[in-house]
Protein backbone atom coordinates (compact mmCIF):
# COMPACT_ATOMS: atom_id res chain seq x y z
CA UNK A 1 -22.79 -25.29 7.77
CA UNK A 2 -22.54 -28.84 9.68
CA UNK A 3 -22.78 -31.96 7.22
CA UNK A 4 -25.11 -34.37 8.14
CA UNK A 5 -24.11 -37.41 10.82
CA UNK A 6 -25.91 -39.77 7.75
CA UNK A 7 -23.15 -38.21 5.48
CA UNK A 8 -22.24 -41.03 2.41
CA UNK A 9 -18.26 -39.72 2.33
CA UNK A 10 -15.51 -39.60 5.21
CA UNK A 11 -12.71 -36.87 5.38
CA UNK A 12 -10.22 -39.11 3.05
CA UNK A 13 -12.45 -38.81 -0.17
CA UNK A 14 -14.03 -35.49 -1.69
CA UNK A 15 -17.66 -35.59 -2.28
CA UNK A 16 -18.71 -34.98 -6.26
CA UNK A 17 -17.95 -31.57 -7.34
CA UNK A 18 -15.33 -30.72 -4.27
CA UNK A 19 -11.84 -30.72 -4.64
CA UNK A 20 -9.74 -33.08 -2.47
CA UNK A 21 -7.24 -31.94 0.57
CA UNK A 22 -4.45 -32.90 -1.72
CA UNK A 23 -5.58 -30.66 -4.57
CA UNK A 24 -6.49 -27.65 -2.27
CA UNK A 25 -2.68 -28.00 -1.07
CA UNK A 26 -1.59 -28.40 -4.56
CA UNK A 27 -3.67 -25.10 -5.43
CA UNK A 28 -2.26 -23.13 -2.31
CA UNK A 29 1.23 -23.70 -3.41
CA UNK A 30 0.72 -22.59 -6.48
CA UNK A 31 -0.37 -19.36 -4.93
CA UNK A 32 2.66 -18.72 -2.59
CA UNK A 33 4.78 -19.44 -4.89
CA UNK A 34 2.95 -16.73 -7.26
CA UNK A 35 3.36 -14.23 -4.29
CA UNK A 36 6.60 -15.06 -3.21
CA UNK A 37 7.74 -14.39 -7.17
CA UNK A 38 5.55 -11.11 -7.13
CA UNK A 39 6.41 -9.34 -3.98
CA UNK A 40 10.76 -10.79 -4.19
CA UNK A 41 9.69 -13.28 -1.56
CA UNK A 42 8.16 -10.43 0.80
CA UNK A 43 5.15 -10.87 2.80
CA UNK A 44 2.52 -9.18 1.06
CA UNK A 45 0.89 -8.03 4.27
CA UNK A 46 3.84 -6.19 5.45
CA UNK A 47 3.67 -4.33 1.89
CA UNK A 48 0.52 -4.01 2.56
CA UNK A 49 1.18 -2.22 6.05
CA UNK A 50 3.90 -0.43 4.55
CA UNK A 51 1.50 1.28 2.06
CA UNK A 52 -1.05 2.26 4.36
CA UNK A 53 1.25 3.30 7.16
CA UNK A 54 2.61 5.52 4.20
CA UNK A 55 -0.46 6.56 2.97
CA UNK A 56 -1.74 7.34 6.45
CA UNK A 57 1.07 9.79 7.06
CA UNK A 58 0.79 11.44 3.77
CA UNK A 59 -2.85 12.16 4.59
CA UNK A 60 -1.80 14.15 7.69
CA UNK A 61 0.95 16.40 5.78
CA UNK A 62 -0.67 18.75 3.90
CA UNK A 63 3.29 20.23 2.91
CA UNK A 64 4.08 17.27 1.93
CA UNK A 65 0.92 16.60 -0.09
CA UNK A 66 1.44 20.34 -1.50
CA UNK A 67 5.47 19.43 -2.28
CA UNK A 68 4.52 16.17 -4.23
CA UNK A 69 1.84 17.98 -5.98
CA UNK A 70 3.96 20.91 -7.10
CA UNK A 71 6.67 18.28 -8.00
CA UNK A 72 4.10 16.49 -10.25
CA UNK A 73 3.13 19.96 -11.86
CA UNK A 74 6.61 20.11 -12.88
CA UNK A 75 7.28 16.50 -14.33
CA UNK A 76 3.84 16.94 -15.73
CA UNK A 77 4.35 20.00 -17.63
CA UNK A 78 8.09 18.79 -19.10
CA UNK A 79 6.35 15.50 -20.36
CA UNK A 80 3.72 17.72 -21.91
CA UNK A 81 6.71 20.10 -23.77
CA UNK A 82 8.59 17.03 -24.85
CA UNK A 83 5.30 14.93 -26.48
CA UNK A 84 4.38 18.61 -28.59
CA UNK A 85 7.84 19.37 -29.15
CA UNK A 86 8.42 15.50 -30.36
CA UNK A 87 4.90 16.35 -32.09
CA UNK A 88 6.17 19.02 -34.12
CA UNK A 89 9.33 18.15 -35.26
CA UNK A 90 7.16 14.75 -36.70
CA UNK A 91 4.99 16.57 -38.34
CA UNK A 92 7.73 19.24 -39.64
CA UNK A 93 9.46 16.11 -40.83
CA UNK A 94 6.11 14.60 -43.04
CA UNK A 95 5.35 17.81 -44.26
CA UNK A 96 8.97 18.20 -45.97
């Protein structure tokens, strides 16, 4: 939306309740820096290619969809014999 040619403020100064150009700059340094930090100075729309060129792939391999599945079985089922077998020994150990 245009401002008004009658507007009371120029381009230098903010009007009451905006930020000024300086601030906004301040603020969107802030956030770079943030990114850089999070993504180890990557761009975070190349990650963000990355994943969905990855994901995109995936979705058109049903053997590999089947291999990370059965793979996820197996990691799931150890974690699931370690917590009761950790569970059990605990509660062997209370009881005695």
């Amino acid at each position: 939306m245009a401002l008004p040619k009658s507007s009371s403020f120029t381009l230098s100064e903010s009007p009451p309740g905006f930020l000024s150009e300086q601030d906004t700059k301040k603020l969107d340094e802030v956030v770079h820096e943030q990114l850089a930090r999070a993504t180890a100075g990557l761009s975070p729309m190349s990650l963000a290619l990355a994943c969905i060129d990855w994901a995109m792939h995936l979705a058109v391999s049903p053997g590999k969809q089947l291999q990370l599945a059965s793979i996820d079985c197996l990691l799931m089922n150890a974690g699931t014999w370690h917590m009761s077998r950790a569970f059990v020994e605990r509660q062997t150990n209370h009881a005695s």
